[in-house]
PDB file of N, CA and C in Angstrom:
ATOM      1  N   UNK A   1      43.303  47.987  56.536  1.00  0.00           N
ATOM      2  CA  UNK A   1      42.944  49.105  55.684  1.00  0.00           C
ATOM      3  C   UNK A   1      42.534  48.613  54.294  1.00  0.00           C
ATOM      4  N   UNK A   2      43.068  47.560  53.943  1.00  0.00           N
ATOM      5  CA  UNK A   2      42.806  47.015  52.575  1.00  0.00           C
ATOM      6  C   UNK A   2      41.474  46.223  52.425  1.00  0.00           C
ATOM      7  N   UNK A   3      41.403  46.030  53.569  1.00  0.00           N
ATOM      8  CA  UNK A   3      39.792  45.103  53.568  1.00  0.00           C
ATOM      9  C   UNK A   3      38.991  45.646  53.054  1.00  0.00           C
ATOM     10  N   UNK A   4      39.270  47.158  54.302  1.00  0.00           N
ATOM     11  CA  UNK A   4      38.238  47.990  54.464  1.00  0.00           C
ATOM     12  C   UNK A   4      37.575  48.628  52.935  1.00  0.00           C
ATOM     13  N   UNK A   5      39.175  48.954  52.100  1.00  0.00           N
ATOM     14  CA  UNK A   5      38.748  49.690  51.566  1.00  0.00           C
ATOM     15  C   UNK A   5      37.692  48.687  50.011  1.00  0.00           C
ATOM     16  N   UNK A   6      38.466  47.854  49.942  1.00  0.00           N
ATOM     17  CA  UNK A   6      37.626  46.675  49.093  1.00  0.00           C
ATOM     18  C   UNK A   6      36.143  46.527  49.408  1.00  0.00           C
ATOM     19  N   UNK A   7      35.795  46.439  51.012  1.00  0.00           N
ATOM     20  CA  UNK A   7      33.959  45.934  51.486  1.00  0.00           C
ATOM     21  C   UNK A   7      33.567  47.479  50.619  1.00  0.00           C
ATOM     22  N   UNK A   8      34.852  48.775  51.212  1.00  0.00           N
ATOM     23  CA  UNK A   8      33.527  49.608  50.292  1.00  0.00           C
ATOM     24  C   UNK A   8      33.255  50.334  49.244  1.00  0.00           C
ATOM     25  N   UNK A   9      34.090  49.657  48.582  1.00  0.00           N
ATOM     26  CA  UNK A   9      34.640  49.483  46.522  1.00  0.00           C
ATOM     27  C   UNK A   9      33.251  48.236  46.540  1.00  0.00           C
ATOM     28  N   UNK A  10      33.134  47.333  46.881  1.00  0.00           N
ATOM     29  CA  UNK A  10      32.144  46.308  46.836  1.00  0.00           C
ATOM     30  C   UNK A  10      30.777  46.679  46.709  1.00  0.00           C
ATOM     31  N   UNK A  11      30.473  47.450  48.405  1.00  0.00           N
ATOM     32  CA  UNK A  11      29.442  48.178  48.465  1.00  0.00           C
ATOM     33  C   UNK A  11      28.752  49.287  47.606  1.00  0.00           C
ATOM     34  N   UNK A  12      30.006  49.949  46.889  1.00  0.00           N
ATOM     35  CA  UNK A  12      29.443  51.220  46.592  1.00  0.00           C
ATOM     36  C   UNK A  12      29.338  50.513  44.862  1.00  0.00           C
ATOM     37  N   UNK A  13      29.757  49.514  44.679  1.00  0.00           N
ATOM     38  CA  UNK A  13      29.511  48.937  43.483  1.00  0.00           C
ATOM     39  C   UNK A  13      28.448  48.447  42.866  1.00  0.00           C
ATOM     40  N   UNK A  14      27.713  47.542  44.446  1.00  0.00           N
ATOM     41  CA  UNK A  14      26.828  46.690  44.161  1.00  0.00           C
ATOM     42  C   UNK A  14      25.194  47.522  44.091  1.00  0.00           C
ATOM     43  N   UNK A  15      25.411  48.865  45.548  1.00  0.00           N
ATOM     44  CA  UNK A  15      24.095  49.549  45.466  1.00  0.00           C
ATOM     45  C   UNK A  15      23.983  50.287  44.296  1.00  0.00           C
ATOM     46  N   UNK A  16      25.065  50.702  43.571  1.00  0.00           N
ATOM     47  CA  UNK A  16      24.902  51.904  42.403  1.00  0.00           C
ATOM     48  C   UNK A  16      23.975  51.474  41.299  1.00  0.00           C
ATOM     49  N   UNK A  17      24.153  49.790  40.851  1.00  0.00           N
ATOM     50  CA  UNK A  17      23.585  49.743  39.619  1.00  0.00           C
ATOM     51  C   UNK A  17      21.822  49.950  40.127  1.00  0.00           C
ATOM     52  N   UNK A  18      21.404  49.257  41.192  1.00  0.00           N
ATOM     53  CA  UNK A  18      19.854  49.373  40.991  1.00  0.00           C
ATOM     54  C   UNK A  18      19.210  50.674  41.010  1.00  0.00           C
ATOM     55  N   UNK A  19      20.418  51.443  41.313  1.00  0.00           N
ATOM     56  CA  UNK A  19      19.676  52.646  41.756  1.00  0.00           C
ATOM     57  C   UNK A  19      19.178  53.309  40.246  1.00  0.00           C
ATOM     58  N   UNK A  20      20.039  52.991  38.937  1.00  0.00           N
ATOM     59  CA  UNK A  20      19.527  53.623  37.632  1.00  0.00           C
ATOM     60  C   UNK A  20      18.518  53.219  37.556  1.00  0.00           C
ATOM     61  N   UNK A  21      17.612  53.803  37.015  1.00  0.00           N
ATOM     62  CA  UNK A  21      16.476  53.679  36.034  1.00  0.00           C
ATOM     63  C   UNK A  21      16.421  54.244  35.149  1.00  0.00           C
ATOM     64  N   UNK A  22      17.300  53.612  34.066  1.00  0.00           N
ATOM     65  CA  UNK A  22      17.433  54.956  32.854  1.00  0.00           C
ATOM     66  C   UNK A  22      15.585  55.323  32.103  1.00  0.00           C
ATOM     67  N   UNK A  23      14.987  54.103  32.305  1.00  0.00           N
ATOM     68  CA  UNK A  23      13.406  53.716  31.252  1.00  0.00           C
ATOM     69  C   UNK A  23      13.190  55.234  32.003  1.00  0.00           C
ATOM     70  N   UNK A  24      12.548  54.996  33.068  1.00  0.00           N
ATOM     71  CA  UNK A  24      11.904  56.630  34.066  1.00  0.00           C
ATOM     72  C   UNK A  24      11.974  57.668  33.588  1.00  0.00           C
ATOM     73  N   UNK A  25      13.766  58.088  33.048  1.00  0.00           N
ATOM     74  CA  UNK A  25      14.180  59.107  32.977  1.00  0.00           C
ATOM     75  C   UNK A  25      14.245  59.346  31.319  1.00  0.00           C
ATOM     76  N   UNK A  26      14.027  58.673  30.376  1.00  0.00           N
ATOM     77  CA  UNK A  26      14.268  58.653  28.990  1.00  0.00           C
ATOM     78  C   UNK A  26      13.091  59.880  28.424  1.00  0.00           C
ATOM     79  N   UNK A  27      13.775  60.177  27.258  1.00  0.00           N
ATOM     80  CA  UNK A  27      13.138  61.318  26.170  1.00  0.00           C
ATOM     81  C   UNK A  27      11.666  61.010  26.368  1.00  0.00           C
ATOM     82  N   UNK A  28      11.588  60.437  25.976  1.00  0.00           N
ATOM     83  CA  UNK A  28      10.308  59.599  25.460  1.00  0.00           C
ATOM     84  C   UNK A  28       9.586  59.369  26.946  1.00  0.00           C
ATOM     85  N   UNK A  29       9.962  59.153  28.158  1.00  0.00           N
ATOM     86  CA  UNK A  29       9.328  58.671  29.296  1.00  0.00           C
ATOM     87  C   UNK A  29       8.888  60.426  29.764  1.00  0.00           C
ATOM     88  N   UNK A  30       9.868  61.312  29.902  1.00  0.00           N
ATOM     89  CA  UNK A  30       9.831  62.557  29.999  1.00  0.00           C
ATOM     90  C   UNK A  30       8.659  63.339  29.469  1.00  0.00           C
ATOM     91  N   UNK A  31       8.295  63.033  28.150  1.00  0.00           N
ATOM     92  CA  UNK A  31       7.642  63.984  27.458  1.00  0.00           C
ATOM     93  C   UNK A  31       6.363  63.463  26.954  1.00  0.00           C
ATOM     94  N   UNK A  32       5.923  61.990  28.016  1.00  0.00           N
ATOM     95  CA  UNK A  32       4.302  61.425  28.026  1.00  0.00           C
ATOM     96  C   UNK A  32       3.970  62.071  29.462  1.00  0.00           C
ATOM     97  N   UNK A  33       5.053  62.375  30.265  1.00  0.00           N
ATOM     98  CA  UNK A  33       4.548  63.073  32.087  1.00  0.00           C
ATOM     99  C   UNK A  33       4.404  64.580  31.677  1.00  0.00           C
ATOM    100  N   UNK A  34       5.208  65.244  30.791  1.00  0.00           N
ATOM    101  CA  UNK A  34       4.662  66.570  30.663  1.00  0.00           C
ATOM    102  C   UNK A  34       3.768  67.061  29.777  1.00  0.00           C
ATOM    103  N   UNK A  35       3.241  65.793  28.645  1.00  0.00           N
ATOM    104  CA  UNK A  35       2.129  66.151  28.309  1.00  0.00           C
ATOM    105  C   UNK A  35       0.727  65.720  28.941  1.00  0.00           C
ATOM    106  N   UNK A  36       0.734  64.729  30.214  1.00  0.00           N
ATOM    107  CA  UNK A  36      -0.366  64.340  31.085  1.00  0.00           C
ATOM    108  C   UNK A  36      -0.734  65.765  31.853  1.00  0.00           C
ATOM    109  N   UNK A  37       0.948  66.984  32.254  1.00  0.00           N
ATOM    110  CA  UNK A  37       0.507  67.487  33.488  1.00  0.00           C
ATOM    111  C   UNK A  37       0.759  69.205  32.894  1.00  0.00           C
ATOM    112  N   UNK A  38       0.984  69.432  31.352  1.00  0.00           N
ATOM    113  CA  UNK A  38       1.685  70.628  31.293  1.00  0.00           C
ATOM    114  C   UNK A  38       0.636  71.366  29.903  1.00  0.00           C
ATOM    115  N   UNK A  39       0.313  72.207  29.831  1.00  0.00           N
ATOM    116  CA  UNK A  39      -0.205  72.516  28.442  1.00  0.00           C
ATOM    117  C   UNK A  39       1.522  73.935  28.239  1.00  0.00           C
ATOM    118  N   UNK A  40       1.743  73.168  27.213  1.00  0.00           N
ATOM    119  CA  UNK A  40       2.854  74.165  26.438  1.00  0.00           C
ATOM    120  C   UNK A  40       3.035  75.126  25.569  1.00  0.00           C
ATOM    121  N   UNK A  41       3.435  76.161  25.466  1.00  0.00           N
ATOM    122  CA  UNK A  41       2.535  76.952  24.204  1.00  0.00           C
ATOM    123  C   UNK A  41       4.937  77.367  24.089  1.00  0.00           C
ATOM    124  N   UNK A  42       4.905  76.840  22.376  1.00  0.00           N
ATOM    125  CA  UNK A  42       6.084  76.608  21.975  1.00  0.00           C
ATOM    126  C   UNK A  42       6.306  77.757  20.993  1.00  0.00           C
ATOM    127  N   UNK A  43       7.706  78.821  21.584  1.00  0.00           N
ATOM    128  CA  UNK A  43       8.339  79.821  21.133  1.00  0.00           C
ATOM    129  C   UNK A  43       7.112  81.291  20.614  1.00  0.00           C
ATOM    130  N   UNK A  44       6.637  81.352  22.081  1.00  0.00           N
ATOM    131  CA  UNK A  44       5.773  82.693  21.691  1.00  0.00           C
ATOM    132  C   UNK A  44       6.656  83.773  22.079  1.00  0.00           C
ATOM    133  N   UNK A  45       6.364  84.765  21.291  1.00  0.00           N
ATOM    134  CA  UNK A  45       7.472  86.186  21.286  1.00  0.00           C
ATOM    135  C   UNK A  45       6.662  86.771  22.835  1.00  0.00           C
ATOM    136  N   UNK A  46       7.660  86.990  23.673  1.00  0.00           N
ATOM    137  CA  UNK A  46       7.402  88.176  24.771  1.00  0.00           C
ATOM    138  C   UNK A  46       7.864  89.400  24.850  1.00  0.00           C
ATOM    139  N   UNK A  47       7.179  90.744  24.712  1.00  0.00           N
ATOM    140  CA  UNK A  47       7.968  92.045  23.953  1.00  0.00           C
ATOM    141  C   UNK A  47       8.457  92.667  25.536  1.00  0.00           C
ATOM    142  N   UNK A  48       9.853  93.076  25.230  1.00  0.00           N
ATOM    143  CA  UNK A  48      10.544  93.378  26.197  1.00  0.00           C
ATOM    144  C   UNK A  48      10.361  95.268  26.118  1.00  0.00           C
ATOM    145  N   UNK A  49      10.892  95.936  27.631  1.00  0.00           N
ATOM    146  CA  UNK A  49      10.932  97.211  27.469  1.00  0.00           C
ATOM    147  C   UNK A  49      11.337  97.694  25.861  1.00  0.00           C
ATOM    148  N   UNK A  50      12.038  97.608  25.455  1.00  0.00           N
ATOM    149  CA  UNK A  50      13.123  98.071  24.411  1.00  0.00           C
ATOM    150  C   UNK A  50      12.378  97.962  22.820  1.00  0.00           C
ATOM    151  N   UNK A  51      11.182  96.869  22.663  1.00  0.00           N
ATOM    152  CA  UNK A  51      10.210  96.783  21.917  1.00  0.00           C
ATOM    153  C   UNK A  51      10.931  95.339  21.191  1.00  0.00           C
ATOM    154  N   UNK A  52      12.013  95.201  21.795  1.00  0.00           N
ATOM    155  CA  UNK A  52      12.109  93.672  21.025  1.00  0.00           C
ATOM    156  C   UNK A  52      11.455  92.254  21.527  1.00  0.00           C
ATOM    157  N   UNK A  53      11.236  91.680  20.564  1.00  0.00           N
ATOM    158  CA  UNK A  53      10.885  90.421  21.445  1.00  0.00           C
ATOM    159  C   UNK A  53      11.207  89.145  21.450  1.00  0.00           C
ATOM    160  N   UNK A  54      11.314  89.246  22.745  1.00  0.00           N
ATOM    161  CA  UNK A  54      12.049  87.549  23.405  1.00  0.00           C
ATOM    162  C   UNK A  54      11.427  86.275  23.127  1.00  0.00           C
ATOM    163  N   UNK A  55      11.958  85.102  22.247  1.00  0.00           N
ATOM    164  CA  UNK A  55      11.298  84.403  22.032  1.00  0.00           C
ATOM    165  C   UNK A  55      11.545  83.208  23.398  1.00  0.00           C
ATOM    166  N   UNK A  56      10.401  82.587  23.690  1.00  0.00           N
ATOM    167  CA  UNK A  56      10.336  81.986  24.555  1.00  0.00           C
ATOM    168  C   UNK A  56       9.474  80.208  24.639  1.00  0.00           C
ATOM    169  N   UNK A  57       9.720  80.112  25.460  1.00  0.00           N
ATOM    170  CA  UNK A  57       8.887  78.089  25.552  1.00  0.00           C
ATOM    171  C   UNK A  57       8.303  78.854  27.177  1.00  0.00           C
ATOM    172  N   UNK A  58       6.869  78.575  26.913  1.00  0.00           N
ATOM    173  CA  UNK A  58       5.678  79.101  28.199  1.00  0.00           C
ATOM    174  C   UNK A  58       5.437  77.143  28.336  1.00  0.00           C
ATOM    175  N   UNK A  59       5.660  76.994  29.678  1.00  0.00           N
ATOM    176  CA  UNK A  59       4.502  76.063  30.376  1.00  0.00           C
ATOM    177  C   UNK A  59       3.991  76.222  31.814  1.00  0.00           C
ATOM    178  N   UNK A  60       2.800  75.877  31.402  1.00  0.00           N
ATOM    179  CA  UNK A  60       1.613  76.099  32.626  1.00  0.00           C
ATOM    180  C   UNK A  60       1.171  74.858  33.214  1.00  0.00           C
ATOM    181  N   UNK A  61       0.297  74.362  33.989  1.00  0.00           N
ATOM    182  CA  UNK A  61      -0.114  73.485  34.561  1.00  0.00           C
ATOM    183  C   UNK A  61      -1.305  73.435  34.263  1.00  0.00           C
ATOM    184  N   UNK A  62      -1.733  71.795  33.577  1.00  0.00           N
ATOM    185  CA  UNK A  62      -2.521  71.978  33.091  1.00  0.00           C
ATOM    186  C   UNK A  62      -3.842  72.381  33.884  1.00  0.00           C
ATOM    187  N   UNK A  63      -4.542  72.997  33.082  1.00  0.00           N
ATOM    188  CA  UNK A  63      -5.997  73.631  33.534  1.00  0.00           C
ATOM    189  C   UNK A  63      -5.714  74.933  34.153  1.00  0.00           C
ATOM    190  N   UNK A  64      -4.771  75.386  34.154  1.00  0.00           N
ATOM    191  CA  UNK A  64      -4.799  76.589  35.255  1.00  0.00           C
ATOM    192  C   UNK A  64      -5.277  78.086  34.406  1.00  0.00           C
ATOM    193  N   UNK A  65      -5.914  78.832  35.319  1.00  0.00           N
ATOM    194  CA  UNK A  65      -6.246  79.829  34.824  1.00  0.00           C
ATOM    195  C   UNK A  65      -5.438  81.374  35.864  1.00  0.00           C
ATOM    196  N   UNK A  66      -6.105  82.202  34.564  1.00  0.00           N
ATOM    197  CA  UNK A  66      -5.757  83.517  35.539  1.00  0.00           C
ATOM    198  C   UNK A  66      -4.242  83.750  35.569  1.00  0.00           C
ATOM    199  N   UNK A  67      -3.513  85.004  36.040  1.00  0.00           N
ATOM    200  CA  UNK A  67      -2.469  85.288  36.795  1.00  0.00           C
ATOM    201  C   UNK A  67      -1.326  84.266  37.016  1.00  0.00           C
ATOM    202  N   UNK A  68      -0.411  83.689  36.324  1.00  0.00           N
ATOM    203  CA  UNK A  68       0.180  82.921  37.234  1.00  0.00           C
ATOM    204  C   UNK A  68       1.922  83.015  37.120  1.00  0.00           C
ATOM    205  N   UNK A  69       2.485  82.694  38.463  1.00  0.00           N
ATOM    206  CA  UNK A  69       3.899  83.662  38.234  1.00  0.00           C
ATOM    207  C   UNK A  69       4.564  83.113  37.487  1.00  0.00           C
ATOM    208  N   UNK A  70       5.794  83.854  37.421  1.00  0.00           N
ATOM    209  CA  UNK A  70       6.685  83.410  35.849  1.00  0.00           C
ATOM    210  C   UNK A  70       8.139  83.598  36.505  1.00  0.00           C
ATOM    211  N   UNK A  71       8.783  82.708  35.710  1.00  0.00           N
ATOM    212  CA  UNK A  71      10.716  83.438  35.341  1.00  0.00           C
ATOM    213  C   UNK A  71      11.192  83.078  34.217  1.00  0.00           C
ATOM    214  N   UNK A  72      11.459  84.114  34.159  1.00  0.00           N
ATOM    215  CA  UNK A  72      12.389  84.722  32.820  1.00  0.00           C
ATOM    216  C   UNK A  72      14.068  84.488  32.825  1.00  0.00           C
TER     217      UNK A  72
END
């Protein structure tokens, strides 16, 4: 039982590190892929039933036109 449990304390040791890629996932790596693929339009008011309005962060894909669905 002690072997066992060591090969897979070992195992689960050795695959974990390659699996990070922190570079990929960084601020900065993040926000050169969503400005290649996103046009953003930052904190436009959306007027709700009630006449107030919701301020919001809109992104679209870039080039897209027309109609396109949303969540709120």
């Amino acid at each position: 039982m002690g072997r066992m449990l060591a090969a897979t304390a070992a195992l689960a040791m050795a695959t974990g590190a390659p699996a990070q890629d922190y570079a990929r996932y960084s601020d900065d790596a993040i926000a050169r892929e969503m400005a290649a693929k996103v046009d953003a339009e930052m904190i436009a008011l959306v007027p709700m039933r009630d006449g107030v309005g919701l301020a919001t962060n809109i992104y679209r894909p870039k080039g897209a036109r027309g109609p396109l669905p949303t969540i709120l």
